[in-house]
Structure formats: C-alpha cells, structure tokens
Protein backbone atom coordinates (compact mmCIF):
# COMPACT_ATOMS: atom_id res chain seq x y z
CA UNK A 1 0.00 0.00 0.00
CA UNK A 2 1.12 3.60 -0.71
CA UNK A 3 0.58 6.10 2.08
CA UNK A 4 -1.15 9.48 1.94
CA UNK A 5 0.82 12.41 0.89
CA UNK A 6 -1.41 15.11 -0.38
CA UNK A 7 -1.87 16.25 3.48
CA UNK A 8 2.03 17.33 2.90
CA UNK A 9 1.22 19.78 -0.06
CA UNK A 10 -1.66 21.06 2.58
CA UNK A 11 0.27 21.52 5.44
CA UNK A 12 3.14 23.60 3.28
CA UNK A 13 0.93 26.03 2.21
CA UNK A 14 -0.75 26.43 5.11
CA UNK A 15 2.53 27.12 7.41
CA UNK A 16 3.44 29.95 4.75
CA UNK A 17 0.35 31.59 5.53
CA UNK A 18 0.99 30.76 9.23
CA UNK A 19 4.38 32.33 8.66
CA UNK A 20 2.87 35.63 7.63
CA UNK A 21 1.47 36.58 10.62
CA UNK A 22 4.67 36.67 12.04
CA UNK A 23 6.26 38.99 9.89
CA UNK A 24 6.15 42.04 12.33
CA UNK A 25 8.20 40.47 14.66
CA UNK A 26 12.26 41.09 15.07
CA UNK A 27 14.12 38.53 12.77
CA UNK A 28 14.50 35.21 14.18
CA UNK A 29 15.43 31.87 12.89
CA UNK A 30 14.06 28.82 13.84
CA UNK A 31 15.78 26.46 11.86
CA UNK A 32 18.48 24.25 13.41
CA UNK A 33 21.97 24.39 12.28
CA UNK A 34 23.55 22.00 10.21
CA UNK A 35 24.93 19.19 12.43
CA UNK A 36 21.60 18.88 14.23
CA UNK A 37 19.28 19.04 11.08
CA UNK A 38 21.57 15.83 9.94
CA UNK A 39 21.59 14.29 13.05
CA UNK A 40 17.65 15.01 13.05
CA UNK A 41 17.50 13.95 9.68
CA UNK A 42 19.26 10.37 10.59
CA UNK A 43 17.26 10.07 13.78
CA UNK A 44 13.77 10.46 12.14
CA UNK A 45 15.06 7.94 8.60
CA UNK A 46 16.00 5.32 11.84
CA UNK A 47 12.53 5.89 13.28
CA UNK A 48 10.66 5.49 10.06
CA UNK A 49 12.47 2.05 9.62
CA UNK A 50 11.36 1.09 13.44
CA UNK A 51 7.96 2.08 12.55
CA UNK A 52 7.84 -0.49 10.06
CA UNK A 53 7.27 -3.01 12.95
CA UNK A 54 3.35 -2.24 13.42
CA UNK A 55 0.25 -4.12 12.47
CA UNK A 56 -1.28 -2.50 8.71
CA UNK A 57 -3.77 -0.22 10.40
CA UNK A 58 -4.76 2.12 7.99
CA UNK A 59 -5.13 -1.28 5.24
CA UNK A 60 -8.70 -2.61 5.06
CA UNK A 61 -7.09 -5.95 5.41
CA UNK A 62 -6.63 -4.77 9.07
CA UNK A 63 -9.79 -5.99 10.94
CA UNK A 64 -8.95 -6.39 14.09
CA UNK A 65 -9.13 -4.09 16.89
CA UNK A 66 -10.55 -0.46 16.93
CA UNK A 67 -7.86 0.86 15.03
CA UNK A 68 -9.36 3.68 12.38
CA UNK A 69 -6.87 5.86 10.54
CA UNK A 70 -7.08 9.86 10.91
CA UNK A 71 -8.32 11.42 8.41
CA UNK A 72 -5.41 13.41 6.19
CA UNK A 73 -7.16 16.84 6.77
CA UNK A 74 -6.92 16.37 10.61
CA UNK A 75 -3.38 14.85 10.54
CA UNK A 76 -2.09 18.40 8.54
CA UNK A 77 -4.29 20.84 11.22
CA UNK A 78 -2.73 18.40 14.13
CA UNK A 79 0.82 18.85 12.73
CA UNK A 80 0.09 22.76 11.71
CA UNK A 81 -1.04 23.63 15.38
CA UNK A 82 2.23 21.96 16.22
CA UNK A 83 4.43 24.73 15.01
CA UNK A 84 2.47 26.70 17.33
CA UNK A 85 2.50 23.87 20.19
CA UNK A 86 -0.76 25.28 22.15
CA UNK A 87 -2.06 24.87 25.59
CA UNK A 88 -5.81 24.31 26.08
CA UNK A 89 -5.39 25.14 29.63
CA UNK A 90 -5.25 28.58 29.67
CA UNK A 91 -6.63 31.27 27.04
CA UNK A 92 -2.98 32.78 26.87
CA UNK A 93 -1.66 29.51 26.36
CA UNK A 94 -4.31 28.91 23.26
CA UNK A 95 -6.67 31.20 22.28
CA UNK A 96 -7.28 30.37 19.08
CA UNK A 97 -7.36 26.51 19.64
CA UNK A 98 -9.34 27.23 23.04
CA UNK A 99 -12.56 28.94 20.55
CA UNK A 100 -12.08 25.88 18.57
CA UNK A 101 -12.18 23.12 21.73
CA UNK A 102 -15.93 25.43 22.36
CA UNK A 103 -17.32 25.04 18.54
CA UNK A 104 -16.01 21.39 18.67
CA UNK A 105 -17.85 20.80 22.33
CA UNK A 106 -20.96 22.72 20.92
CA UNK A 107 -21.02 20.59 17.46
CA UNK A 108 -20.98 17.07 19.86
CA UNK A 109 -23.30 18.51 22.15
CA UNK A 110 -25.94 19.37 19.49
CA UNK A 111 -25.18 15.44 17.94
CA UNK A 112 -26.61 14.03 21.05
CA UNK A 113 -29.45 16.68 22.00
CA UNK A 114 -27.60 18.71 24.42
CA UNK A 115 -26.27 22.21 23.02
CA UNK A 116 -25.90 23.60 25.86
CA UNK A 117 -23.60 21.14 27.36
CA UNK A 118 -20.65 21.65 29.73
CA UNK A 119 -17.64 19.76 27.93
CA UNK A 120 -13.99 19.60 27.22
CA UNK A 121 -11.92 17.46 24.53
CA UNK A 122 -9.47 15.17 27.29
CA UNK A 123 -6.73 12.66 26.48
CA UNK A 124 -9.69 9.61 25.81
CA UNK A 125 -12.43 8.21 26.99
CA UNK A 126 -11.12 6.92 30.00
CA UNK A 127 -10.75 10.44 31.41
CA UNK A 128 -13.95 11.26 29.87
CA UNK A 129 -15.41 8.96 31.97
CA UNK A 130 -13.53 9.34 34.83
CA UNK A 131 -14.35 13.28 34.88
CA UNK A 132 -18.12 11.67 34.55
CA UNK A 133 -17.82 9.63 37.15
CA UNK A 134 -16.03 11.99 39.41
CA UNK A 135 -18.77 14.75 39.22
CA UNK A 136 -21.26 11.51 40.25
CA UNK A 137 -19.30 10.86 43.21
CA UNK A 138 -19.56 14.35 43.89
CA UNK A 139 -23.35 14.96 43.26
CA UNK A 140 -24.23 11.79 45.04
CA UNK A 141 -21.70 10.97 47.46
CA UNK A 142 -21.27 7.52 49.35
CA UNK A 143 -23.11 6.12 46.99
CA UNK A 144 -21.95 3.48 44.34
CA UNK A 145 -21.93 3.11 40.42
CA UNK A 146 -23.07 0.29 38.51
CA UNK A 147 -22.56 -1.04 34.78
CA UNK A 148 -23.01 -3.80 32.82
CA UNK A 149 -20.74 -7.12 33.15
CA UNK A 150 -19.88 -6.25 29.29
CA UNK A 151 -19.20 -2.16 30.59
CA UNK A 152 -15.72 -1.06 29.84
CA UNK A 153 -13.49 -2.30 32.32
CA UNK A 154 -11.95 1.19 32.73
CA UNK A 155 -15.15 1.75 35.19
CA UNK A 156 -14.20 -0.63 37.59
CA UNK A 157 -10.64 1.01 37.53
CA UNK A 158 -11.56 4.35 37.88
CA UNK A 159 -14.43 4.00 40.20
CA UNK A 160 -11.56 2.54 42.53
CA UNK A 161 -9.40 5.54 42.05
CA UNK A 162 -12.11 7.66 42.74
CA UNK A 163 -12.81 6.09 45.65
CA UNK A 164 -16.04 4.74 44.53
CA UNK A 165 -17.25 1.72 45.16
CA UNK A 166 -18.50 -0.41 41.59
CA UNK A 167 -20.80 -2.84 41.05
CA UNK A 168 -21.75 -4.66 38.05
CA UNK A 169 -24.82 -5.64 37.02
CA UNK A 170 -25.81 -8.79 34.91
CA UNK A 171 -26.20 -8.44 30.82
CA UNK A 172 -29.01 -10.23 29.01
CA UNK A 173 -28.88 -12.70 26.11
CA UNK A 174 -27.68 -10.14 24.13
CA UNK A 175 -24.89 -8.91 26.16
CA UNK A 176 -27.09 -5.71 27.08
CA UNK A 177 -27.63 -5.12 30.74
CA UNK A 178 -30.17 -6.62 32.09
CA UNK A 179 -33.27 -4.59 32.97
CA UNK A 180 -34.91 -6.50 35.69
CA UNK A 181 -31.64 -6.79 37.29
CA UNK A 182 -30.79 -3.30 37.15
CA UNK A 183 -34.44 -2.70 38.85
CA UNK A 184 -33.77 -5.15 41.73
CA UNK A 185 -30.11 -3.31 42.72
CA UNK A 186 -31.99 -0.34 42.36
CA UNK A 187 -34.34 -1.24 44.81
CA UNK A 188 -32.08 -2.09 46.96
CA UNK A 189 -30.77 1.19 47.09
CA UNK A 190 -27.04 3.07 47.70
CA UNK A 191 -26.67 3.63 44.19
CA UNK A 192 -25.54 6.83 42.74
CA UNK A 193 -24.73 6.82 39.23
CA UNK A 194 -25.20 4.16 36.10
CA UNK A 195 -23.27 3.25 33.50
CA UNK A 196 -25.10 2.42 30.20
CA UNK A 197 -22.54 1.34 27.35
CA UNK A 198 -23.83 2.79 24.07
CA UNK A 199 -21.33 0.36 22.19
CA UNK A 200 -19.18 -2.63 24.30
CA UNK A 201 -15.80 -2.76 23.13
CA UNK A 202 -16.10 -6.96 23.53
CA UNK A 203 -19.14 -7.62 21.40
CA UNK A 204 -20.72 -3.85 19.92
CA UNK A 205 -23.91 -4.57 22.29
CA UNK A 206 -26.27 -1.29 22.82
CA UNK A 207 -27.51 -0.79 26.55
CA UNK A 208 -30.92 -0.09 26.56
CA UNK A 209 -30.75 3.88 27.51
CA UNK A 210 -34.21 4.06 26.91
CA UNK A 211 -34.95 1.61 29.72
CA UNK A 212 -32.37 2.74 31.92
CA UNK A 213 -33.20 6.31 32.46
CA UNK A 214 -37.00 5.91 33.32
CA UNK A 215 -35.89 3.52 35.77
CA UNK A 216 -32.71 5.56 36.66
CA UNK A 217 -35.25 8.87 37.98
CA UNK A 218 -37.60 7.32 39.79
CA UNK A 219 -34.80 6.04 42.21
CA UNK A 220 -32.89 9.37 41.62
CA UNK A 221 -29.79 8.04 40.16
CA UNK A 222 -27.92 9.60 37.46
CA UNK A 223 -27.20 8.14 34.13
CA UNK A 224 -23.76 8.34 32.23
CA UNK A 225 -23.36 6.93 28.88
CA UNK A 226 -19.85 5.85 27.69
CA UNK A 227 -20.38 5.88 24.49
CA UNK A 228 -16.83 6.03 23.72
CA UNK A 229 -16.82 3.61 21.10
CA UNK A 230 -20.72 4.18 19.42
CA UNK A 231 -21.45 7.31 19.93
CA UNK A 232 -21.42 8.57 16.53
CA UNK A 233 -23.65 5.44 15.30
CA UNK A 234 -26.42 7.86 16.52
CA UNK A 235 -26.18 9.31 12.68
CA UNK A 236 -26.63 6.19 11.20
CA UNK A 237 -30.51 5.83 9.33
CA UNK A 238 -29.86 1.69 9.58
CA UNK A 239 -29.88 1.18 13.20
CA UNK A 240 -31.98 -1.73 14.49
CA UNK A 241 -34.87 -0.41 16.67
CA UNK A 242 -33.47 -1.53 19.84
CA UNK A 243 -30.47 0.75 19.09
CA UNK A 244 -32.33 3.17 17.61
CA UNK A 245 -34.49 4.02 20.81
CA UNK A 246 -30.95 3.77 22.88
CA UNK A 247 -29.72 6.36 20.82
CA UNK A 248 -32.64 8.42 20.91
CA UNK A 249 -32.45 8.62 24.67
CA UNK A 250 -29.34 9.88 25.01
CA UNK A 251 -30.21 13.74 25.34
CA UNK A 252 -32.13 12.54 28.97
CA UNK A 253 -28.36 11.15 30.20
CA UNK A 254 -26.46 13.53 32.65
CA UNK A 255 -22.96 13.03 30.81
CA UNK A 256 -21.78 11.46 28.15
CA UNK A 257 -18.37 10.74 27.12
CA UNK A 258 -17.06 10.39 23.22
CA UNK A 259 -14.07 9.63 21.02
CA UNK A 260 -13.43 11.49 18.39
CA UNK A 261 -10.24 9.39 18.13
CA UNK A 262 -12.50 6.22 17.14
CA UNK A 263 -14.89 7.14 14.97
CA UNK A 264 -14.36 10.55 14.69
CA UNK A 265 -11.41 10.37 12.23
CA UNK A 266 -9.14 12.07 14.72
CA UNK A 267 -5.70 11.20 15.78
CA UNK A 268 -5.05 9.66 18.76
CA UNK A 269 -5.63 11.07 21.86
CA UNK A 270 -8.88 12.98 21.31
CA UNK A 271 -12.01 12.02 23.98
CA UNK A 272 -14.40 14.41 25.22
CA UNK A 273 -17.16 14.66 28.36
CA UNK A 274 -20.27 16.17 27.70
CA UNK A 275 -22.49 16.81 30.90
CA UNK A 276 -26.22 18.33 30.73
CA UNK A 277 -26.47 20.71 33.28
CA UNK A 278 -23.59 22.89 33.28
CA UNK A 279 -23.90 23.31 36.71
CA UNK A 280 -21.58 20.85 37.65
CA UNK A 281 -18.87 23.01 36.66
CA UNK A 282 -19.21 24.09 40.38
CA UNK A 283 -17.24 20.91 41.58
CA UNK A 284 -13.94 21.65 38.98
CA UNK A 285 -13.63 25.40 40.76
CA UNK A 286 -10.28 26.39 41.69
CA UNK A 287 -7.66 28.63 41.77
CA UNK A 288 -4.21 29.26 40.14
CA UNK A 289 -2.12 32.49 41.05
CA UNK A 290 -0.62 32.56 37.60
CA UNK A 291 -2.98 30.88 34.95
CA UNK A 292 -6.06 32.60 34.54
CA UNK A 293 -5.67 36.56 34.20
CA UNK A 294 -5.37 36.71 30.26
CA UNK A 295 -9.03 36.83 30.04
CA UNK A 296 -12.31 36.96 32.31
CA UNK A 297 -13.72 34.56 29.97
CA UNK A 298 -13.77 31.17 31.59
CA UNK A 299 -10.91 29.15 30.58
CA UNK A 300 -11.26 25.22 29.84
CA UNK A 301 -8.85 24.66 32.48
CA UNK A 302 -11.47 26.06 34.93
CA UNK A 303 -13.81 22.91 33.93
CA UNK A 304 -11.23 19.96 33.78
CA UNK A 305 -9.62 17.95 35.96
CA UNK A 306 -6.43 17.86 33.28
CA UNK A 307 -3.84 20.71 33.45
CA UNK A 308 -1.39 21.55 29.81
CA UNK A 309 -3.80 19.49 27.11
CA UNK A 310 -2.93 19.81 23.13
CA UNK A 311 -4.50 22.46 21.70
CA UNK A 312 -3.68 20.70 18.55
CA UNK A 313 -6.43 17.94 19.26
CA UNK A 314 -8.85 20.84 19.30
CA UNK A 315 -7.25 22.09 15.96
CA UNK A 316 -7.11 19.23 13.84
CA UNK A 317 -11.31 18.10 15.21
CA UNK A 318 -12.72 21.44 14.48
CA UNK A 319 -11.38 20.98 11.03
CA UNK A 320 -12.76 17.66 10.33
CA UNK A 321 -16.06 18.74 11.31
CA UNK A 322 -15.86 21.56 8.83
CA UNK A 323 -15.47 19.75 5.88
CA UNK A 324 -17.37 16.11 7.42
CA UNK A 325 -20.48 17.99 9.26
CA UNK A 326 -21.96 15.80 12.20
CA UNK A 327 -25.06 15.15 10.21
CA UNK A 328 -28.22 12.79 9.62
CA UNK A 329 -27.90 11.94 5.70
CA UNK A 330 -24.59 13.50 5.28
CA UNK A 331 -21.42 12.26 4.01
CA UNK A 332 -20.05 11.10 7.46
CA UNK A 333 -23.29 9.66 8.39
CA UNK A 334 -22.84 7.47 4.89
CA UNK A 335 -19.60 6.01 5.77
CA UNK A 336 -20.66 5.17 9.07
CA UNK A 337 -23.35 3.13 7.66
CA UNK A 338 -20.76 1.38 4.88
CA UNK A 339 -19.40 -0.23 8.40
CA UNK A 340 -22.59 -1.54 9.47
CA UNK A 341 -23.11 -2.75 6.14
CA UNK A 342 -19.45 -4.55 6.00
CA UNK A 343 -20.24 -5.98 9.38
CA UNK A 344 -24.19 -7.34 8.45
CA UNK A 345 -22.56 -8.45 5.40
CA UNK A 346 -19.77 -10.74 7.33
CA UNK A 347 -22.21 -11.98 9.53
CA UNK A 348 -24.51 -13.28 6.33
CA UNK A 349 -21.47 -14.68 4.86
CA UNK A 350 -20.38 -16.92 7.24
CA UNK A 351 -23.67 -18.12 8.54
CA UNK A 352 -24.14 -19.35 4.60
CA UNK A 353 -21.25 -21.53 5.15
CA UNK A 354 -23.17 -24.21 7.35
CA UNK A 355 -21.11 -26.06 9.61
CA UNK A 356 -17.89 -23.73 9.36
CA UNK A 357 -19.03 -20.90 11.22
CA UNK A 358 -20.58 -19.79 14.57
CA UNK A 359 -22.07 -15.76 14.62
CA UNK A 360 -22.43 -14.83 18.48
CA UNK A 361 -24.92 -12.15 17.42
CA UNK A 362 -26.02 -9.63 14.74
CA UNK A 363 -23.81 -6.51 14.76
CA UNK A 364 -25.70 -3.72 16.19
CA UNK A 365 -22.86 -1.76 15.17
CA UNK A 366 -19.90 -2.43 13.16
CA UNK A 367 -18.22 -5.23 15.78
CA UNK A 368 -19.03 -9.18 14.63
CA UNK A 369 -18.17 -11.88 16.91
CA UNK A 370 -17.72 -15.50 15.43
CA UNK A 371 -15.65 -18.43 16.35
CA UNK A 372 -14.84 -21.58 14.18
CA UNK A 373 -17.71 -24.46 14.50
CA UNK A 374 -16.33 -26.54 17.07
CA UNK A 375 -18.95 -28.87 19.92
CA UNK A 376 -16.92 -28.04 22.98
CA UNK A 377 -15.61 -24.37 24.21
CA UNK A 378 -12.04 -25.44 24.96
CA UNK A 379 -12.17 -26.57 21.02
CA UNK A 380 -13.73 -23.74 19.98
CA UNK A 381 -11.18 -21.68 21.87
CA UNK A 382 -7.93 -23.41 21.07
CA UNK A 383 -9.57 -23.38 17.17
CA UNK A 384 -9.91 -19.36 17.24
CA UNK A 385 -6.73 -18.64 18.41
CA UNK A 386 -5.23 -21.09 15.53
CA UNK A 387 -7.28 -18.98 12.94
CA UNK A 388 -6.25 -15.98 14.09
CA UNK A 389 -2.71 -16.84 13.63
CA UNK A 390 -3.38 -18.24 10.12
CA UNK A 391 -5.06 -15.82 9.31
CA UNK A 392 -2.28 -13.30 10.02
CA UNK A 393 -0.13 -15.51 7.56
CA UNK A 394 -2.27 -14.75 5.40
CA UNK A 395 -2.31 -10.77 5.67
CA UNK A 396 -5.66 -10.53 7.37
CA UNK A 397 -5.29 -9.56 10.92
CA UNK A 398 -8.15 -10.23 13.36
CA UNK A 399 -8.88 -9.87 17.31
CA UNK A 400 -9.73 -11.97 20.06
CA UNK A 401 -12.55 -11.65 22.58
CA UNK A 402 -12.97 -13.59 25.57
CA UNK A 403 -16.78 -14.14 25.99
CA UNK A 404 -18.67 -15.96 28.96
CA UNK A 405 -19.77 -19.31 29.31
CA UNK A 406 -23.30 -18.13 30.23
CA UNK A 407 -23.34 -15.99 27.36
CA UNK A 408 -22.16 -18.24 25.09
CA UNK A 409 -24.75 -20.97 26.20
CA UNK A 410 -27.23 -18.21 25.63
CA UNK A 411 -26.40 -17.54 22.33
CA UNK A 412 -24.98 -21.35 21.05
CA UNK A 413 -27.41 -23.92 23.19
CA UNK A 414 -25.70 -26.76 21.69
CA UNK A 415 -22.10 -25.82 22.94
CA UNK A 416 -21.12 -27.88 25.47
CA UNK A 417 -19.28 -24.97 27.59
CA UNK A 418 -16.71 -27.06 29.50
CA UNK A 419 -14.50 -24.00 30.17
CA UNK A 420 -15.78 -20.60 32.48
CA UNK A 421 -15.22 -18.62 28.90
CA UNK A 422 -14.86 -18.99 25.16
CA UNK A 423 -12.49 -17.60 23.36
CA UNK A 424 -13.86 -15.99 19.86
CA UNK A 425 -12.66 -13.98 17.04
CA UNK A 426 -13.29 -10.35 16.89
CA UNK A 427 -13.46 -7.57 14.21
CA UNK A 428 -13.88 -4.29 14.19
CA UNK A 429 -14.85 -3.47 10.81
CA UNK A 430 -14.81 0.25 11.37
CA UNK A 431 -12.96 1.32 7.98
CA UNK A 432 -15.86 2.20 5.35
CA UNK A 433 -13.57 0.53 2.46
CA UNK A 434 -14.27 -2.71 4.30
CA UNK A 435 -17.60 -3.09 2.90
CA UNK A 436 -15.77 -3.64 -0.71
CA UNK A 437 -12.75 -5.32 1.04
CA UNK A 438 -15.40 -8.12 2.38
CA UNK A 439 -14.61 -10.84 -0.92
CA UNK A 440 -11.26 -10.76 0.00
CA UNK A 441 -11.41 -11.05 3.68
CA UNK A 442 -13.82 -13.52 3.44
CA UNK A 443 -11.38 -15.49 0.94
CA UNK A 444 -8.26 -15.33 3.86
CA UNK A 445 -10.40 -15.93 6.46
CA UNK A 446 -11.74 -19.38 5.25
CA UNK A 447 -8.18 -20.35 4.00
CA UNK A 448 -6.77 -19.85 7.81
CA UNK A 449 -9.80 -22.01 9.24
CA UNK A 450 -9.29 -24.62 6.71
CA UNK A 451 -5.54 -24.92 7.95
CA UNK A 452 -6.64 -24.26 11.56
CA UNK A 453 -8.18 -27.31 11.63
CA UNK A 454 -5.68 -28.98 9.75
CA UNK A 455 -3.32 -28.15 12.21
C-alpha cells in the first residue's frame, strides 16, 4: 500500500500563511543548524524504519481491533497547530485553539441533543469517563456506580481511584444489561450513578438507555453513557430499533463521554465529556495564582480535571467537522453506515457456510463476533486462536474476545461450555472501504480455518 501524501502539499501552504502573521516580529530563525538538522534527519530515517514493525492499520485488510486511521485533513491541522504547540489550559496559552475546543464541544453537544452542554476534549475516553464519574461521586456521594458485566473495564478502575465503590450488574442474552436486574439493585438502594454502554468494546452490544433512564429517575440516580466507542452510530438511518431508541435517549443522560479518536477520524488522543447541566462546573472550581488573568472569559482549564492538554487535538477536530459535518444523511453519516453494512454483510457470509461458522450475534454496530464451528468451548477456543494466527499468515489480521460461558450458552445452546469462557474472534470493521474489502477477507479468512483445523 502507498501512504497518503497530499496532506504534505496542505500543510506547506498552510505554514506559509501561518508564517505571515509573524512577519512584524524582530528577525529570528528557527531552523536548526547543520549538524543537528543531519543528526535530526538520521534520527527520524532510523525511526521510520522502526515504525515499520506495526500491524497495517490504515489497510482494510486490518480488521482487528478499533484501530481507524485519521483522516489526512486532521493529521495536517494536528501537525500545523504543532508549530504553534498550544495549551488548552489557559486562554494565553491557546486562544485560538481554546474557541475551537468550544465550537467542537458545541457541534458534539448538538449530535446528542444537548447544546448547551458543559464539555472539554481530554486525552480519551477513559478520562472522559472518569471526569463523569467523578462529578457523580460528587453529586451523590457515598453512593456506588453500577454497569453492565460487558461495561468497559476502565469503570471498575476508575471507580476505585475515585474512591467509589462499583458494582456490576448482569447483561441479558444479548450482552445488554439486564433490565430486571438493574431494577432489583436499584431497589435495593445506595446507588448513585449508572453506567449504560452505548457500544461494548467486547461484542458492539447497545444498553438499553431508553430503559435505563425511566428507571434511573424514579430512584434518583444519574445516568452516564460511555459511548466512547458508538457514539457517533447515533447518525446512522440503519440502526436496528433496539439501538435506535438507545440512541434516541441519550439527550435525557447527565454526561456522556465520546471519542473522536474512534470514529471521529481524529488522531489519537482525542475524547471528550459532555455533561447536561452545566452546573456541575461548580465541583472543577479552583484557583491558580498565575494561569487565569489573560481573560475573564472562563478558561477550559477552569472545567477539567487535566492541566497543559494539546491544543492541537482541538485544531485538527474542528477541522474535520468543517469539511465532514456531524449530520443525519450527510457524508459522514454514509460512511458510518458502509461499516454496518461490512459488518451485516460478514455476519450473512459466514452463517451461509453451514457447519464452518458460529455468529455470536447480529452486529448492532460495526463489531461481529464469530468463532470456528467446534462442539466443545475449549475446542472452539484453542480453534480461534489457531485462525487468528493463520489468518495473520495470510495478511488478514483479526482480534480476540474472551466471551462468557453463560453468554455463550445463551447464544450457542448446543455448545457444550466445559470451560468458564470462550475464546472468539473479533473484528472491528470500522474502515468504510471494508464493505468492498469483504470478498477478499472472506477469501483469507476461510483459507486460515481450513488450515486451523488442519493443524
């Protein structure tokens, strides 16, 4: 594969015109002199080769984990704010990538319902939802959080550096969580804040928001949705209704975090928190005796819990969602539904091939879980992990998920499950180019079970 290099011709041009707003200044050079531009020069040629040891992201043959290439136009604005370097934290350390970080907060807001949200771009959506869950152990305090078995298992993490205590709550047959058993730890009582998972990294299950929140006020508990890996799917016209009304709901949620580094086209780290009543900027307030004198306008450090943050993440997101506008219909929306396509599509595929193939589910997004036909788990498991490997041989790289028994049983009655867990393949088929790439990964991926089994 060749990589991308009109983003080169882009980001020329654009530090020229950079350049010219510096013109008034007193001469100075910034270039390096000429033993350390070789030495530079050598450094970065013996980086590029080391770089060559790295899994084919950006190739559609790459179907694996939730890998998605930047787009080129925010790779240039990431690399132009770099000759700038600036620091969200404070409006004199940013202030023109600290507007941006607003219109790009006020663009994800309005995606989910909530304009007038109270947000910041962070590092990823593990401090997204850590700032989320934070402000819940602040707003309801000695309480605990709960989440799906199939939630993230950052929450677990965090709640424990927050202090908070976690508890996780079963999932259904379709790895959602389970209603009635959400109601019954409600009832119980002590609990402050949910979880609902609009998109499980293991499987691509939706939570049932819709659900959740009805049952979420009447015990008033709050509701955050880490939709870190789905969030954009709300776009999508080709949702299943289950999803759909999930989706739907997510303007009633208190916070909500994102990443723009998933979906969103943006390098990596780019996350963002969203919460609904701006209110709860109350509990970031603090003071700094040399930060914030620049302006009386509130400055995003003010509302985060992170100090210095790129200002170049802010950059490089507002101008992706100039030229690919968050909308219904739109060009992004389209290549968001190519993935669900390529991942219905693999699902129909290898449920035609009778005997070969076990689906665990049908996508609601664009994740697909499947595992070699096999009668026992241990088989099925030691059979995945061979096809993965073949199939890596072959230039088709794949994931792994680890999936429970009970699950499992749910979803394959006639697997004997004589292991606690099943080990699967897993794709991700969140490149758009995978719905034409599908004849060719279908082709490897039959050739490395054939010689799995072989083997």
């Amino acid at each position: 594969m060749t990589l991308e290099r009109q983003s080169l011709e882009w980001l020329a041009a654009a530090l020229a015109r950079l350049e010219q707003g510096l013109m008034d200044l007193p001469p100075f050079d910034g270039e390096l002199d000429a033993e350390e531009a070789r030495r530079s020069r050598e450094i970065l040629m013996a980086i590029a080769e080391r770089m060559r040891d790295n899994y084919p992201y950006a190739h559609p043959l790459y179907a694996g984990q939730m890998l998605k290439p930047p787009h080129p136009l925010a790779r240039a604005a990431y690399q132009l704010a770099q000759w700038v370097n600036p620091n969200n934290h404070a409006l004199d350390g940013g202030r023109a990538s600290s507007a941006m970080e607003r219109e790009c907060v006020t663009a994800l807001g309005t995606l989910f319902g909530m304009p007038q949200a109270l947000g910041h771009l962070t590092s990823g959506g593990t401090l997204a939802n850590l700032e989320a869950l934070w402000v819940c152990g602040r707003e309801r305090p000695g309480r605990c959080i709960v989440g799906s078995e199939l939630a993230h298992y950052t929450h677990p993490r965090i709640s424990a550096v927050l202090g908070l205590e976690y508890e996780s709550v079963a999932a259904d047959s379709h790895g959602c969580m389970d209603i009635s058993a959400l109601r019954t730890r409600l009832e119980r009582g002590g609990v402050g804040g949910i979880v609902a998972t609009l998109g499980t990294t293991s499987i691509g299950s939706v939570d049932p928001l819709d659900e959740i929140i009805p049952l979420a006020r009447r015990h008033g508990v709050r509701v955050h949705v880490d939709a870190a890996y789905g969030g954009y799917f709300t776009l999508a016209s080709k949702l299943s209704p289950l999803a759909r009304a999930a989706f739907d709901a997510i303007a009633q949620a208190d916070s909500i975090a994102i990443d723009p580094h998933k979906h969103g086209l943006q390098p990596y780290g780019c996350g963002c928190v969203l919460f609904a009543d701006p209110g709860v900027g109350r509990h970031y307030k603090h003071d700094s005796p040399y930060t914030y004198f620049s302006s009386a306008e509130l400055h995003l450090g003010e509302i985060t819990l992170e100090c210095s943050r790129p200002g170049a993440a802010a950059v490089a997101l507002r101008a992706t969602l100039e030229l690919l506008p968050l909308e219904r219909g739109g060009v992004f929306a389209g290549r968001l539904e190519q993935c669900l396509e390529a991942a219905r599509e693999l699902q129909r595929a290898l449920e035609q091939q009778t005997g070969s193939w076990r689906v665990l589910m049908p996508p609601e997004l664009d994740i697909l879980v499947y595992a070699p036909q096999a009668d026992t788990a241990s088989t099925t498991s030691r059979l995945s992990r061979r096809v993965f490997e073949q199939a890596a041989r072959e230039g088709l790289h794949l994931a792994l998920t680890r999936i429970d028994a009970r699950l499992a049983s749910a979803r394959w009655p006639d697997l004997a499950c004589d292991e606690a867990s099943v080990t699967c393949l897993r794709s991700a088929l969140m490149k758009p180019e995978h719905a034409i790439w599908l004849p060719a990964i279908l082709e490897r991926l039959e050739r490395a079970r054939e010689r799995a089994q072989e083997s």
